[in-house]
C-alpha atoms as a PDB file:
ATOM      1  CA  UNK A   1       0.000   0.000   0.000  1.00  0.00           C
ATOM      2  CA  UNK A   2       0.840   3.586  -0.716  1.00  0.00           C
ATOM      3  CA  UNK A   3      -0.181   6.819   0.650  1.00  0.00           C
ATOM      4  CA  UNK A   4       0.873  10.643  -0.353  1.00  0.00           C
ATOM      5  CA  UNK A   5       1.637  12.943   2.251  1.00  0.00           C
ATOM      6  CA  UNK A   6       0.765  16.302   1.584  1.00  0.00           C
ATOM      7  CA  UNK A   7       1.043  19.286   3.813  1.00  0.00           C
ATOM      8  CA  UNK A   8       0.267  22.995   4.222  1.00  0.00           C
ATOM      9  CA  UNK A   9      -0.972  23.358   0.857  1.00  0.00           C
ATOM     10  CA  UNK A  10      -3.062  26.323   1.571  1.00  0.00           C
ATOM     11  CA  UNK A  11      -5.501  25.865  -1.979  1.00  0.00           C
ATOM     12  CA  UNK A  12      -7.314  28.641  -0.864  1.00  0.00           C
ATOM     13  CA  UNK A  13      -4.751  30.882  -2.076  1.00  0.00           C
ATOM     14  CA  UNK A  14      -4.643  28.641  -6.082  1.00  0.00           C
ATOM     15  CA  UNK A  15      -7.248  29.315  -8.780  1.00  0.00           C
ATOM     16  CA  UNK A  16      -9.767  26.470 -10.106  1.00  0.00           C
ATOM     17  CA  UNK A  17      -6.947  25.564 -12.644  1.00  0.00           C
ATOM     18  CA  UNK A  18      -3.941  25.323 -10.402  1.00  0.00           C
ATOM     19  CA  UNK A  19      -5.605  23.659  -7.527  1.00  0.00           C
ATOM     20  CA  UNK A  20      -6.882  21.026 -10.703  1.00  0.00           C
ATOM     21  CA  UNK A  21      -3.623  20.489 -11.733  1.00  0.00           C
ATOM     22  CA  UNK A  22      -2.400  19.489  -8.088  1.00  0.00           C
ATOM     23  CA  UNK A  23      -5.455  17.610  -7.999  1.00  0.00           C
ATOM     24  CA  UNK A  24      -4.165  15.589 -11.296  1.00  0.00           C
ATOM     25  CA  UNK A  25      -1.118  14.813  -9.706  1.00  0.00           C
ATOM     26  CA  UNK A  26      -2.570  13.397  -6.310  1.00  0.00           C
ATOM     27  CA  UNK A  27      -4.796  11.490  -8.765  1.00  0.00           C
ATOM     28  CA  UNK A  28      -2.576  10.371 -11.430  1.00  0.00           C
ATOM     29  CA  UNK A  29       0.816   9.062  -8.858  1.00  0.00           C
ATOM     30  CA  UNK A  30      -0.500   5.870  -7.909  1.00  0.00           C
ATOM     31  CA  UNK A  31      -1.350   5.186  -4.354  1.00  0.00           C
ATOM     32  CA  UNK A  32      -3.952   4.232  -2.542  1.00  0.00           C
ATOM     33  CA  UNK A  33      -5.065   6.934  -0.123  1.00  0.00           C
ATOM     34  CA  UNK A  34      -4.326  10.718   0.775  1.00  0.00           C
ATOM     35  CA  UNK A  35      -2.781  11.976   4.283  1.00  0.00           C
ATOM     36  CA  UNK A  36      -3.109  15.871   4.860  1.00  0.00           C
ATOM     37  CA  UNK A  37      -1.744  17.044   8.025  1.00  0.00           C
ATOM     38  CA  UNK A  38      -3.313  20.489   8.149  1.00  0.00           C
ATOM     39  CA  UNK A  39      -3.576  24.176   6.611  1.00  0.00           C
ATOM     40  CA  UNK A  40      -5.437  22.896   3.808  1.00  0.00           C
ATOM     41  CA  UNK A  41      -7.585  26.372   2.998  1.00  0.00           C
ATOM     42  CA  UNK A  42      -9.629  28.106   5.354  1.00  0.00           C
ATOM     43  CA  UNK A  43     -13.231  28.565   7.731  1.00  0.00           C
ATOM     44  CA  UNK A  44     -14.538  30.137   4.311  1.00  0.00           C
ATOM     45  CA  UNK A  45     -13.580  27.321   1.984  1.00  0.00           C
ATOM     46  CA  UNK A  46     -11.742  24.455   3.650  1.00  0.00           C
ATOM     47  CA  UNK A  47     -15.336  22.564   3.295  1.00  0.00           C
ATOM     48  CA  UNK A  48     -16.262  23.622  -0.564  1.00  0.00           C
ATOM     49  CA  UNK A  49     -11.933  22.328  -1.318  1.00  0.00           C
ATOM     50  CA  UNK A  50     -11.812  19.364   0.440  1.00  0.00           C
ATOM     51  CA  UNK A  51     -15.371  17.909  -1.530  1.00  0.00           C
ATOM     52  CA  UNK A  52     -13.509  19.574  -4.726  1.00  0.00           C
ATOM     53  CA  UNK A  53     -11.079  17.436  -4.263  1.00  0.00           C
ATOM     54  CA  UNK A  54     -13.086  14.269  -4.153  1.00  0.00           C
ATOM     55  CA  UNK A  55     -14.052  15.078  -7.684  1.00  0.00           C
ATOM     56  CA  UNK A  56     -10.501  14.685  -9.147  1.00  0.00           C
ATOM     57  CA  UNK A  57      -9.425  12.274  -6.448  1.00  0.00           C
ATOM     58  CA  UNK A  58     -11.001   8.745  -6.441  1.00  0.00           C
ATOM     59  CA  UNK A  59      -9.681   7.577  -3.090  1.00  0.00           C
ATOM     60  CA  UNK A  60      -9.879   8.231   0.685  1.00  0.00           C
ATOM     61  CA  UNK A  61      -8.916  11.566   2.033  1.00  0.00           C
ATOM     62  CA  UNK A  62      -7.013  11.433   5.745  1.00  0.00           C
ATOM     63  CA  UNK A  63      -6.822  14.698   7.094  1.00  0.00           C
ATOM     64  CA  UNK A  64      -6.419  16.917  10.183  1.00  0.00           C
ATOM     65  CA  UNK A  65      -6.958  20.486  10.566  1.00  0.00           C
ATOM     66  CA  UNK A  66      -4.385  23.035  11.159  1.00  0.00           C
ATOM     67  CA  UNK A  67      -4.939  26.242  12.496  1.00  0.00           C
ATOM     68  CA  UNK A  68      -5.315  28.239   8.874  1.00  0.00           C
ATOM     69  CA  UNK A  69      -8.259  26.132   8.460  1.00  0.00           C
ATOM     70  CA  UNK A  70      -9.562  27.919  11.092  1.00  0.00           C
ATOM     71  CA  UNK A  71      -9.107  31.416  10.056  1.00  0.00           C
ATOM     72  CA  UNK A  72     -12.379  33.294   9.586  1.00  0.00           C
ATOM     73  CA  UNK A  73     -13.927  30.919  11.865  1.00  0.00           C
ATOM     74  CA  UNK A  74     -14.196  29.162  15.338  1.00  0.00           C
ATOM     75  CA  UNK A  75     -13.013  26.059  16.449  1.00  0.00           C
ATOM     76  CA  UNK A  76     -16.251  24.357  17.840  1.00  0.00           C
ATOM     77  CA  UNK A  77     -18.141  25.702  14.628  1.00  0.00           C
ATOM     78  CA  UNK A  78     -15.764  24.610  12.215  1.00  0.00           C
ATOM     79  CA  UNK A  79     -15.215  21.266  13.501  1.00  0.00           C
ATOM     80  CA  UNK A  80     -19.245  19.921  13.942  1.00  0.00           C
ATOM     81  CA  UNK A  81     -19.382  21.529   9.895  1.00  0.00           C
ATOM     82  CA  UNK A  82     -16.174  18.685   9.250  1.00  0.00           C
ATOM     83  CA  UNK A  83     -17.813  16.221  10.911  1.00  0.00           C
ATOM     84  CA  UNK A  84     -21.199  16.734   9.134  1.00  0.00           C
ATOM     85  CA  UNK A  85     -19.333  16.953   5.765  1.00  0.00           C
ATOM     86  CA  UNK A  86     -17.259  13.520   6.182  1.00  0.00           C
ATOM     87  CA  UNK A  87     -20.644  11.847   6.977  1.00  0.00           C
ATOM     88  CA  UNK A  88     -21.874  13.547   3.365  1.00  0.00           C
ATOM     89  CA  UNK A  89     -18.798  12.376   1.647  1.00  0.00           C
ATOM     90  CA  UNK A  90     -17.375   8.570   2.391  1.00  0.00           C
ATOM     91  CA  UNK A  91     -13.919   9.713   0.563  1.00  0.00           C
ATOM     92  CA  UNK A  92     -13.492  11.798   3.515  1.00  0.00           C
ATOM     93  CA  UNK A  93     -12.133  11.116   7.003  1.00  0.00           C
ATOM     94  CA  UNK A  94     -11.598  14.267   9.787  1.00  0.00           C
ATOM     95  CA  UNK A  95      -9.185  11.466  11.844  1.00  0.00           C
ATOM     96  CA  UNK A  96     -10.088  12.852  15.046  1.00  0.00           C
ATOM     97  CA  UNK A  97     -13.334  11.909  14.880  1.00  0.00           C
ATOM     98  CA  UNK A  98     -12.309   8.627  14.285  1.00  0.00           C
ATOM     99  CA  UNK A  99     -10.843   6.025  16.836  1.00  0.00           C
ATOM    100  CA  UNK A 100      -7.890   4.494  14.579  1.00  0.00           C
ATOM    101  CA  UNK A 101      -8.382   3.526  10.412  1.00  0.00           C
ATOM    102  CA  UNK A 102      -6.639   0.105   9.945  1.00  0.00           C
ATOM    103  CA  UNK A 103      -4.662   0.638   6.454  1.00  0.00           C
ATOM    104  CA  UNK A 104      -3.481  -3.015   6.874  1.00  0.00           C
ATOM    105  CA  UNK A 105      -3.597  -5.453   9.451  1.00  0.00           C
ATOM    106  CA  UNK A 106      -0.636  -4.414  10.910  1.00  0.00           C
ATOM    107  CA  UNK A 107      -0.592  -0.574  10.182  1.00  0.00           C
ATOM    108  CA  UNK A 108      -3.367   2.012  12.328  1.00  0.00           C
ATOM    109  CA  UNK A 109      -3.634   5.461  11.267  1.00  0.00           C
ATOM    110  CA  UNK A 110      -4.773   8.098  13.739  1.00  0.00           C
ATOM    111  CA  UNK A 111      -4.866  11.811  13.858  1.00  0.00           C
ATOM    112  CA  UNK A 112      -5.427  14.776  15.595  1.00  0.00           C
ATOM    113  CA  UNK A 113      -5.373  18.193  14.883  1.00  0.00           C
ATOM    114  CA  UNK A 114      -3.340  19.995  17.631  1.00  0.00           C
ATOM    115  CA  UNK A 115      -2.407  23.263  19.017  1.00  0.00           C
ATOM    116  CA  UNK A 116       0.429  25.203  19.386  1.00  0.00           C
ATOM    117  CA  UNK A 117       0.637  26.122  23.397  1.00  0.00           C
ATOM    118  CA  UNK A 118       3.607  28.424  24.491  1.00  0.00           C
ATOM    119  CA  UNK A 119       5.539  26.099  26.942  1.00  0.00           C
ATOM    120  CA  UNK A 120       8.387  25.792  24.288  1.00  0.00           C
ATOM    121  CA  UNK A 121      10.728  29.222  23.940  1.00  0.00           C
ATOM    122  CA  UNK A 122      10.168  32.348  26.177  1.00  0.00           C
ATOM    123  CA  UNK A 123       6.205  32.702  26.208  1.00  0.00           C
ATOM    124  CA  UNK A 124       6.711  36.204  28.428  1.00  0.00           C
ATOM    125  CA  UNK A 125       9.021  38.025  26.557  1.00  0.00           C
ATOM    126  CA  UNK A 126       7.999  37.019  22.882  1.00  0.00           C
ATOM    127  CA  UNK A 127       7.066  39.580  20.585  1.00  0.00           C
ATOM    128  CA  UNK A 128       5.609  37.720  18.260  1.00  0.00           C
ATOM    129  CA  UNK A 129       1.967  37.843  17.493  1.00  0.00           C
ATOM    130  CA  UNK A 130       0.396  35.313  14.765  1.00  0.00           C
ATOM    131  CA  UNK A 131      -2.968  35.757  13.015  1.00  0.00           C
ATOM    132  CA  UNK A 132      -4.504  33.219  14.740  1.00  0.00           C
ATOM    133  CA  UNK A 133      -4.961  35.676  17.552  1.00  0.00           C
ATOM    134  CA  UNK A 134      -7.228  37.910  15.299  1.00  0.00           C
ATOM    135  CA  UNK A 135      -8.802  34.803  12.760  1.00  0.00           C
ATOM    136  CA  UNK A 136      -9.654  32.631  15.152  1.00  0.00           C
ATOM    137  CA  UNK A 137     -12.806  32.845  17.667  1.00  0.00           C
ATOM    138  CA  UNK A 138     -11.611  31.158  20.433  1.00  0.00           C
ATOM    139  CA  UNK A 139      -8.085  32.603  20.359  1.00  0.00           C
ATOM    140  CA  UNK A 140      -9.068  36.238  19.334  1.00  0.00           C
ATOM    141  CA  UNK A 141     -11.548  36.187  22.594  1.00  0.00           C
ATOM    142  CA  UNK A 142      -8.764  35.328  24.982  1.00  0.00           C
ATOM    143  CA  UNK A 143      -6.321  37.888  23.286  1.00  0.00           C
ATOM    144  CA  UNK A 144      -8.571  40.963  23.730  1.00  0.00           C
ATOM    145  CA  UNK A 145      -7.962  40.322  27.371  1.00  0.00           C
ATOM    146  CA  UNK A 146      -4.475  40.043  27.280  1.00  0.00           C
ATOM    147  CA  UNK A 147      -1.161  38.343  26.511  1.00  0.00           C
ATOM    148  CA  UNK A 148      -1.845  35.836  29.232  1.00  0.00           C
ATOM    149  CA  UNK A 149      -5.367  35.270  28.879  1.00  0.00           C
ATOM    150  CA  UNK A 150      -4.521  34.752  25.091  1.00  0.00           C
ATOM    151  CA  UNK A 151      -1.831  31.921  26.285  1.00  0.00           C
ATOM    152  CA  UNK A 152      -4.384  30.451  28.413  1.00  0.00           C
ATOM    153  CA  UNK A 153      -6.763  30.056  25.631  1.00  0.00           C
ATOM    154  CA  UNK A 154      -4.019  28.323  23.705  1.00  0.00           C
ATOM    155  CA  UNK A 155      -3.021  26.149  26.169  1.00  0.00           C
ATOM    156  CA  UNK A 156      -7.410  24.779  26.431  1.00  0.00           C
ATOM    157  CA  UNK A 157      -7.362  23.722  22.990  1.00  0.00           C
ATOM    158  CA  UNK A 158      -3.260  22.335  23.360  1.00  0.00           C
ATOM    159  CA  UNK A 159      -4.430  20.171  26.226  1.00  0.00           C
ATOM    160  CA  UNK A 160      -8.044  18.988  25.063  1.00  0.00           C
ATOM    161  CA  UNK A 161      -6.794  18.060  21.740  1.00  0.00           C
ATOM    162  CA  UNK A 162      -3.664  16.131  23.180  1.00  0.00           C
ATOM    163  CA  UNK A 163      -6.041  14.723  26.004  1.00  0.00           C
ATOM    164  CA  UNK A 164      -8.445  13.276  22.931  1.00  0.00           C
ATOM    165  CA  UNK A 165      -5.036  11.967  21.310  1.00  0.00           C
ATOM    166  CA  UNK A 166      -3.949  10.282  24.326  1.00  0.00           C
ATOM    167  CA  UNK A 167      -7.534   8.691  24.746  1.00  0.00           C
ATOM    168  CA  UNK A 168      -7.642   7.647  21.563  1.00  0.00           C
ATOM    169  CA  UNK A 169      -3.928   5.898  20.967  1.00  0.00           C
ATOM    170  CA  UNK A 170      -4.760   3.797  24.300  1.00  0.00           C
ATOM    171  CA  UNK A 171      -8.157   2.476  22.597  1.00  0.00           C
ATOM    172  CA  UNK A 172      -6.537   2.098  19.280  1.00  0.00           C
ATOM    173  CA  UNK A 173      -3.064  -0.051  20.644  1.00  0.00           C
ATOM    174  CA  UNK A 174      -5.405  -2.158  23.347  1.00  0.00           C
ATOM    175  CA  UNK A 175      -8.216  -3.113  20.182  1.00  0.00           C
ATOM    176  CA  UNK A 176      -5.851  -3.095  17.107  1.00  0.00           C
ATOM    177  CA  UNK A 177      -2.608  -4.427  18.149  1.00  0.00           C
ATOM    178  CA  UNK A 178      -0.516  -2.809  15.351  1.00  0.00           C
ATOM    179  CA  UNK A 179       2.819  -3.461  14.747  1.00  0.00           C
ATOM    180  CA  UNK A 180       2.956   0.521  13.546  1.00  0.00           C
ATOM    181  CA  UNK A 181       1.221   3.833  13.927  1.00  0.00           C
ATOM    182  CA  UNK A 182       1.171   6.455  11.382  1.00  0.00           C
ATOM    183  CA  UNK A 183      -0.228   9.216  13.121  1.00  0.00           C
ATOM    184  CA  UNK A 184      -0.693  13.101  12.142  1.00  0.00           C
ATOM    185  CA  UNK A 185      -0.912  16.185  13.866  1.00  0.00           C
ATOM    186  CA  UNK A 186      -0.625  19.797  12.775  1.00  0.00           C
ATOM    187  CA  UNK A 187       1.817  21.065  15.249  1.00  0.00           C
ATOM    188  CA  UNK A 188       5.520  19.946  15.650  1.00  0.00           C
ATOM    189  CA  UNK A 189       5.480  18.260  18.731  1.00  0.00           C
ATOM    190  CA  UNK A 190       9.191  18.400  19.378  1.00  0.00           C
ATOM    191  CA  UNK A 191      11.757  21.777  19.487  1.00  0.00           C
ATOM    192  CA  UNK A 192      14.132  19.961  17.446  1.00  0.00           C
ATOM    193  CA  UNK A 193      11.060  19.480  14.789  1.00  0.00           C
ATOM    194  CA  UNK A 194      10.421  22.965  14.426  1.00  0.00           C
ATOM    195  CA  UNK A 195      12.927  24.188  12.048  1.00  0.00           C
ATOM    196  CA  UNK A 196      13.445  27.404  10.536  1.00  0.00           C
ATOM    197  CA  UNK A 197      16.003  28.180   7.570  1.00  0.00           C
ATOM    198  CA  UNK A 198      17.818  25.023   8.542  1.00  0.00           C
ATOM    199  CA  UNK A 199      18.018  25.963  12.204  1.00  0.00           C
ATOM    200  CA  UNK A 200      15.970  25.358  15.461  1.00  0.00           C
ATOM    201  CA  UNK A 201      13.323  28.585  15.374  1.00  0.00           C
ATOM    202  CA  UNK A 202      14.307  30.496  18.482  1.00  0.00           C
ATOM    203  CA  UNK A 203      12.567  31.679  21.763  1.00  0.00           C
ATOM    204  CA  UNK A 204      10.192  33.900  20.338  1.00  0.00           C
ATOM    205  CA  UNK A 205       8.629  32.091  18.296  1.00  0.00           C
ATOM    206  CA  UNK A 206       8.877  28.301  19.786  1.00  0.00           C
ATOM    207  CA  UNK A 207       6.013  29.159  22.076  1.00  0.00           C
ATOM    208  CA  UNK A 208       3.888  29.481  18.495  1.00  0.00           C
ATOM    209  CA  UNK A 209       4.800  26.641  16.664  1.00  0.00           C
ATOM    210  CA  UNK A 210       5.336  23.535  18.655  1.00  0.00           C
ATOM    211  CA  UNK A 211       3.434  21.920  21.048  1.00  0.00           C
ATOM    212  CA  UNK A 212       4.889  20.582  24.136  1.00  0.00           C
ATOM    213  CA  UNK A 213       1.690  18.548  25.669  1.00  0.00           C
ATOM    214  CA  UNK A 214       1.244  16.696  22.066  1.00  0.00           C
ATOM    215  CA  UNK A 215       4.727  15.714  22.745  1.00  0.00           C
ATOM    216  CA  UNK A 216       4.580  13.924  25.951  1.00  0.00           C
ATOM    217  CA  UNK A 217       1.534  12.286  24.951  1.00  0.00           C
ATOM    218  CA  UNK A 218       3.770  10.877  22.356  1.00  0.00           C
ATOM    219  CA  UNK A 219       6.523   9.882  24.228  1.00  0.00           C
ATOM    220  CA  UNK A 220       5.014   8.598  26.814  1.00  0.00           C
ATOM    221  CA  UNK A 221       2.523   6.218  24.653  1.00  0.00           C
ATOM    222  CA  UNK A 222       5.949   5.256  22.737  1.00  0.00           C
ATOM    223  CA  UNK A 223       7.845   4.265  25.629  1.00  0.00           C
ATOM    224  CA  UNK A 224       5.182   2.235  27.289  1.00  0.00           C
ATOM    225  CA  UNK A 225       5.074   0.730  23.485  1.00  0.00           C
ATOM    226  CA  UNK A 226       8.345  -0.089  22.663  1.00  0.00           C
ATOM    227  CA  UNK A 227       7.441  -3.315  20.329  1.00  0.00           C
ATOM    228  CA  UNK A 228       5.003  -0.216  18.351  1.00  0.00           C
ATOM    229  CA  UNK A 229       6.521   1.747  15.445  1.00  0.00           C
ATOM    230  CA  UNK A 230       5.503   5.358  15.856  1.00  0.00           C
ATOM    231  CA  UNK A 231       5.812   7.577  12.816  1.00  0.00           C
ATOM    232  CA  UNK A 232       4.601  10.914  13.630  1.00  0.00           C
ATOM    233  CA  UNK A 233       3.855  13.383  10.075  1.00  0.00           C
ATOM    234  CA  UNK A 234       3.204  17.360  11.019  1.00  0.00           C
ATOM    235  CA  UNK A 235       3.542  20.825   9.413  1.00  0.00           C
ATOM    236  CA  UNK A 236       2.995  24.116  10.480  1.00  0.00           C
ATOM    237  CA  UNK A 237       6.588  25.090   9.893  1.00  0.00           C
ATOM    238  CA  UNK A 238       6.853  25.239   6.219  1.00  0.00           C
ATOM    239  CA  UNK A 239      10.395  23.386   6.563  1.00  0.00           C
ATOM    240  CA  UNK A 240      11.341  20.134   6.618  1.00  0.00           C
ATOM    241  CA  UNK A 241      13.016  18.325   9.660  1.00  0.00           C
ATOM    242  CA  UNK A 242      13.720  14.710  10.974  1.00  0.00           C
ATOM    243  CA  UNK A 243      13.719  13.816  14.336  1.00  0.00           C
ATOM    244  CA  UNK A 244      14.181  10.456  16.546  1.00  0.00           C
ATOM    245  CA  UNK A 245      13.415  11.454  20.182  1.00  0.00           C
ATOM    246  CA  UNK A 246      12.855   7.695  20.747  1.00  0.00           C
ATOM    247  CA  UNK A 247      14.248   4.368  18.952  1.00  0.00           C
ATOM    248  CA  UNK A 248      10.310   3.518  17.863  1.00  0.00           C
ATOM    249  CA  UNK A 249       9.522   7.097  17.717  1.00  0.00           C
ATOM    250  CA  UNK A 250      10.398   8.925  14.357  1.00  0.00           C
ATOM    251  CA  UNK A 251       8.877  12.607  13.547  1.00  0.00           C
ATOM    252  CA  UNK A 252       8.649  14.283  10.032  1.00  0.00           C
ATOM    253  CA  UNK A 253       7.890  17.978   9.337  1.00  0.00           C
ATOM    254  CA  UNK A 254       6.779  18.723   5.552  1.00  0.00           C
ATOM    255  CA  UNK A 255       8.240  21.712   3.885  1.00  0.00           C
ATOM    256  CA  UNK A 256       5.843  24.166   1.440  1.00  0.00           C
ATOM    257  CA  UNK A 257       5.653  27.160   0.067  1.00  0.00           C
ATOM    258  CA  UNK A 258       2.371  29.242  -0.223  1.00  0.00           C
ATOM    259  CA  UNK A 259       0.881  28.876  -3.770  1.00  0.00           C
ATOM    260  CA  UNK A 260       3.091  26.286  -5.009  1.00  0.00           C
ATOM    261  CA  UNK A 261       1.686  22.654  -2.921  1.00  0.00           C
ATOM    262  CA  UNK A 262       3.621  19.634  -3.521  1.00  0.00           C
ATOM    263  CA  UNK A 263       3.572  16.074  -2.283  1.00  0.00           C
ATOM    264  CA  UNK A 264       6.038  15.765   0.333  1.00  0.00           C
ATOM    265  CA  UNK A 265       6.257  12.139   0.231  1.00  0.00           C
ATOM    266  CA  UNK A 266       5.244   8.804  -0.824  1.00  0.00           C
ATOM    267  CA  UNK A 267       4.924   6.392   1.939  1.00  0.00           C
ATOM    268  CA  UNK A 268       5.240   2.905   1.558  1.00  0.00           C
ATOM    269  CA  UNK A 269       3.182   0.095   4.418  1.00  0.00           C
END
């Protein structure tokens, strides 16, 4: 079996013809399914892209969100539409509404969207201020009343979303059994997996891209796993890393560039 990771490909920003001829080459490289881990459009038009590509694409769609495709929006809003739309559409599958998809009998995929939440870096004394805090409900709420109250907010959907991952790896190893777990998640879960230009992105801007609770979720499910291979796919970076925190643990960012999506890999189970 083969599957095409693709990442961060933002088709909001592509006309009908360019977002077509991406479509072509998801449809035309011969595997079997689609893994998307996050930032595929936005609250406006994540929903009319993803059944757009269903119309080019004749097999299943694996995807998470990532916090672009939350932009215009909010979180609880956006996520019951996703839900209702992957019960419209069978090509489609929002994995964190779903408890592990057996791609083999020895291979479970799982997924969860995930937040960035500020424990990484130097929270305090960051100047940096991302989008999210004016583009997303939730966030933009908490950041009208302060830097703090903005972290705070981060940190709920961080922890609920890692909480649900934890929940759901537990059920997934204890029914399945799998000899490996592909899983995805938006947010690099590790500092050495956030990358910038080649290098480790610094203090100020850790706290916004990574996400420290997603981590020890993973590590800890890995070590009390060691027979389980653990390959972890994320984005949110734009740049590509590699990192082994664990023998049985591996973690992959994808690299992209707004406007010009590719496929960042073709895995082989």
């Amino acid at each position: 079996m083969k599957l095409s990771w693709i990442t961060d490909i933002h088709l909001n920003f592509l006309n009908s013809f360019d977002r077509q001829n991406f479509y072509q080459k998801l449809a035309n490289n011969n595997t079997d399914a689609v893994l998307i881990s996050g930032d595929i459009a936005d609250a406006l038009t994540v929903s009319d892209i993803l059944i757009e590509i269903t119309q080019y694409v004749d097999k299943p769609i694996y995807f998470i969100l990532g916090n672009h495709d939350y932009y215009h929006g909010s979180v609880a809003k956006l996520r019951k539409s996703i839900s209702n739309l992957c019960q419209q559409y069978d090509q489609l599958h929002w994995l964190p509404q779903s408890k592990g998809v057996a791609l083999t009998q020895d291979v479970l995929l799982l997924g969860e969207d995930c937040w960035a939440d500020g424990r990484y870096g130097n929270y305090s004394n960051s100047s940096v201020t991302l989008n999210d805090s004016r583009m997303i409900k939730e966030l933009h709420e908490g950041s009208i009343l302060g830097k703090y109250q903005l972290l705070k907010a981060m940190q709920k959907l961080a922890d609920s979303d890692a909480d649900h991952l934890k929940v759901n790896l537990e059920s997934a190893i204890c029914r399945y059994h799998p000899k490996k777990l592909i899983i995805l998640i938006h947010i690099p879960p590790f500092v050495e997996s956030c990358m910038h230009e080649g290098q480790i992105s610094d203090d100020n801007y850790l706290p916004f891209f990574s996400s420290k609770v997603t981590g020890d979720v993973l590590l800890n499910s890995a070590r009390q796993n060691p027979e389980i291979e653990f390959l972890v796919l994320c984005g949110h970076t734009h740049s590509e890393s590699y990192h082994q925190p664990l023998p049985n643990l591996t973690v992959k960012a994808g690299s992209s560039e707004y406007m010009f999506p590719e496929i960042q890999e073709i895995i082989r189970i």
